[in-house]
Protein backbone atom coordinates (compact mmCIF):
# COMPACT_ATOMS: atom_id res chain seq x y z
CA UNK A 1 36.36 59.73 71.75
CA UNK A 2 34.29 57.26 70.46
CA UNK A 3 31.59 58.12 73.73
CA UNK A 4 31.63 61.64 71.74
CA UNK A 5 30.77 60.60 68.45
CA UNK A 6 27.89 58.33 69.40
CA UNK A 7 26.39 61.59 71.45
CA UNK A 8 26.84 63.62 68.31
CA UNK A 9 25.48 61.03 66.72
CA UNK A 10 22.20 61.00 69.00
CA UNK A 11 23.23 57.03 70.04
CA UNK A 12 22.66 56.11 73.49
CA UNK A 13 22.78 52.80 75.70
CA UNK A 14 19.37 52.09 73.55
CA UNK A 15 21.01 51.12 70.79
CA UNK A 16 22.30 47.66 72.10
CA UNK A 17 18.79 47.14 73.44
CA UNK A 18 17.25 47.90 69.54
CA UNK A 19 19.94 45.88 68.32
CA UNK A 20 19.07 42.99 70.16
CA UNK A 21 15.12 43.26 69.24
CA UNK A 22 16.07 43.45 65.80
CA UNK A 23 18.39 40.58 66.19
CA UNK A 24 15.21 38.27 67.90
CA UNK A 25 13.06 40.06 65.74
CA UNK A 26 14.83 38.72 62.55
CA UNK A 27 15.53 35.10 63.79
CA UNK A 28 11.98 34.49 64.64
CA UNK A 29 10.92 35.87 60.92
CA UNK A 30 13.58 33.89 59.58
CA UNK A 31 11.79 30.67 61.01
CA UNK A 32 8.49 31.62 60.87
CA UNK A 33 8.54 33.48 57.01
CA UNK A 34 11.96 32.97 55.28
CA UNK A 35 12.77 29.55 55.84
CA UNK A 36 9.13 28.06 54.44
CA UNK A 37 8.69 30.67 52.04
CA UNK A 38 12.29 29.52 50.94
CA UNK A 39 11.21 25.98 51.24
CA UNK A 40 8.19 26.46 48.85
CA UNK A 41 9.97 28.79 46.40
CA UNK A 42 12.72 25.30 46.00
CA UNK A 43 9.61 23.08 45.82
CA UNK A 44 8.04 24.82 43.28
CA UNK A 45 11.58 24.99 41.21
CA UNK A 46 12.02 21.18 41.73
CA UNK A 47 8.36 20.64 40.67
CA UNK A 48 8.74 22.71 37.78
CA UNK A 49 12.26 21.15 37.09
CA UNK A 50 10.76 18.23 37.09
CA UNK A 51 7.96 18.16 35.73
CA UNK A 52 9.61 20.24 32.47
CA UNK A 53 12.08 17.10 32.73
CA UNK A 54 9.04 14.56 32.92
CA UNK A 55 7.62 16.55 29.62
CA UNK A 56 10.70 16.15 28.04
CA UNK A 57 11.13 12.73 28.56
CA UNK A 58 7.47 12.36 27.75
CA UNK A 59 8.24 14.00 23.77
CA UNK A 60 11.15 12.25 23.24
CA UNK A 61 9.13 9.32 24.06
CA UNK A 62 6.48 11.09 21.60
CA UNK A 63 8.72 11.54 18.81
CA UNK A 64 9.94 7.55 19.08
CA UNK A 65 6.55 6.30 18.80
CA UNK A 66 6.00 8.96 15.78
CA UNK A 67 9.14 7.31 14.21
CA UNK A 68 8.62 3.89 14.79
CA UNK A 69 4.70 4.45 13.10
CA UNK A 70 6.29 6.00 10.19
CA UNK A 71 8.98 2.93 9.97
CA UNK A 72 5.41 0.11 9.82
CA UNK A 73 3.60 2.74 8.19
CA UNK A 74 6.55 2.35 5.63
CA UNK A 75 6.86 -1.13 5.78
CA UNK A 76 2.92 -1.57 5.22
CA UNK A 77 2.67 0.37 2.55
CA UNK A 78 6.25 -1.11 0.56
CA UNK A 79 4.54 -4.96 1.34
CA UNK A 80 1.20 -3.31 -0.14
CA UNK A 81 3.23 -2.40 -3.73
CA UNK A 82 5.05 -5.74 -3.27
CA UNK A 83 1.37 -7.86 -2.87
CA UNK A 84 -0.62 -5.68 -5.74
CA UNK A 85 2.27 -5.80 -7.96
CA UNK A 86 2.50 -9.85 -7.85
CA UNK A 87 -1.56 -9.70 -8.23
CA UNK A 88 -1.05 -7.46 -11.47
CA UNK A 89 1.50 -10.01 -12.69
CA UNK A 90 -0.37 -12.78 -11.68
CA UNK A 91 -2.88 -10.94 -13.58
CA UNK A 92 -1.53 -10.23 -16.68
CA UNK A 93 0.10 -14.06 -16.90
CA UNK A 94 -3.47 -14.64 -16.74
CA UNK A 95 -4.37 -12.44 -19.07
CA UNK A 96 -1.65 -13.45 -21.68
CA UNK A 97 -2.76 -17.17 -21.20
CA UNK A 98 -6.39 -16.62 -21.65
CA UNK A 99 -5.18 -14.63 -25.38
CA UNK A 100 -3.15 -16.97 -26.13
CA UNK A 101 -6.02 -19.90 -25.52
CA UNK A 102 -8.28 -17.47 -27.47
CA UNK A 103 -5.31 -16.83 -30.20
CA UNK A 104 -5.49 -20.65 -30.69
CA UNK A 105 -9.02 -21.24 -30.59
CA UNK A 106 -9.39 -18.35 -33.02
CA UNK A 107 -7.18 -20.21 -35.37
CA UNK A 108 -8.23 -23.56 -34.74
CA UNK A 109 -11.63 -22.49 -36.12
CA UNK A 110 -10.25 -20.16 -38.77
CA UNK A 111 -8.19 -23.40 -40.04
CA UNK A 112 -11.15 -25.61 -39.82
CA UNK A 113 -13.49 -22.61 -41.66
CA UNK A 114 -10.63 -22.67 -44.19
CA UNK A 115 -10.76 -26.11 -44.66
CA UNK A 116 -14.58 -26.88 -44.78
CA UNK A 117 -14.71 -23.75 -47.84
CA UNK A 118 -11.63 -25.74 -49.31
CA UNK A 119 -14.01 -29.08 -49.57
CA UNK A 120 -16.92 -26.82 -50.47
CA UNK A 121 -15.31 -25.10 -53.29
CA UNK A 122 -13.99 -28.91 -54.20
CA UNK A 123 -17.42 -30.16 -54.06
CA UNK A 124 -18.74 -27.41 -56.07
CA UNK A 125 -16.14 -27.76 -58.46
CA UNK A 126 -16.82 -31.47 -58.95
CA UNK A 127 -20.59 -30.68 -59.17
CA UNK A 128 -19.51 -28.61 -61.86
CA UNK A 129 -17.74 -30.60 -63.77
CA UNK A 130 -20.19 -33.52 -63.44
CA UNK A 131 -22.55 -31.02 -64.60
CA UNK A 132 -20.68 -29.24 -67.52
CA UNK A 133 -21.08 -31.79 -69.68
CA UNK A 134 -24.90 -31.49 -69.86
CA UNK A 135 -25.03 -27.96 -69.51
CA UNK A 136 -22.66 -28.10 -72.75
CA UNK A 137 -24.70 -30.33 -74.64
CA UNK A 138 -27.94 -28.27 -73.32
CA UNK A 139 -26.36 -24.74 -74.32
CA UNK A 140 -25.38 -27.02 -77.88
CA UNK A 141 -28.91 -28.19 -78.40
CA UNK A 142 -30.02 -24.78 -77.95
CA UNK A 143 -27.91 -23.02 -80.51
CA UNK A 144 -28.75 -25.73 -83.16
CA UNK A 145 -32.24 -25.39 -82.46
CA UNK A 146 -32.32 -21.81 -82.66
CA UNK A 147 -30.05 -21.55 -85.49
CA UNK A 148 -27.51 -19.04 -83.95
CA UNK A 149 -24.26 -18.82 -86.27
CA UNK A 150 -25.45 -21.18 -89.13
């Protein structure tokens, strides 16, 4: 029965001989063309694999060095306010030193300025006085000679 479906079919004693071709056929393209071109396809995944690991490792690597430059970069500039605020301190202590030496001097010679009118005007005063008396006897003479109120 099955002798009468192959004829039907248009199979003969050929087919084992085609089959067996196909069967070398496809072993020796399997060795020759699969099996490398299956090789290099899994090469090329691991390279990519790994070199897409390498770059990731690489950023990450990337980003940690970014970080730790922004963590100095921090730290530089916080010690910068630290230093130039101690310099403007130093500064003004300076500063409020210096007025207060000035404040003094200024003083100092206002007191003394005071002080040298102070024995001016007394001077004047007693050149005055030692004075009035013949400017009064002068301004007297005068009036008698002249006659005023008489």
């Amino acid at each position: 029965m099955l002798a009468q479906v192959l004829s039907q079919l248009g199979i003969d004693n050929t087919l084992w001989y085609q089959l067996a071709i196909f069967i070398i056929f496809f072993v020796v393209v399997r060795f020759l063309f699969f099996k490398p071109f299956l090789e290099l396809i899994l090469m090329r995944k691991t390279k990519t694999t790994g070199v897409e690991g390498e770059a990731s490792t690489l950023v990450k690597q990337a980003e940690d060095k970014e970080e730790e430059y922004r963590q100095k970069l921090y730290a530089a500039r916080v010690q910068a306010r630290r230093i130039r605020d101690e310099i403007l301190q130093e500064s003004k202590d300076k500063a409020s030193v210096t007025l207060a030496l000035a404040r003094k001097a200024a003083k100092n010679r206002i007191e003394s300025g005071r002080e040298e009118i102070i024995k001016e005007s007394e001077k004047a005063m007693k050149d005055l006085e030692s004075h009035v008396g013949k400017i009064s006897s002068l301004f007297v003479d005068k009036v008698m000679k002249s006659g005023v109120g008489v």
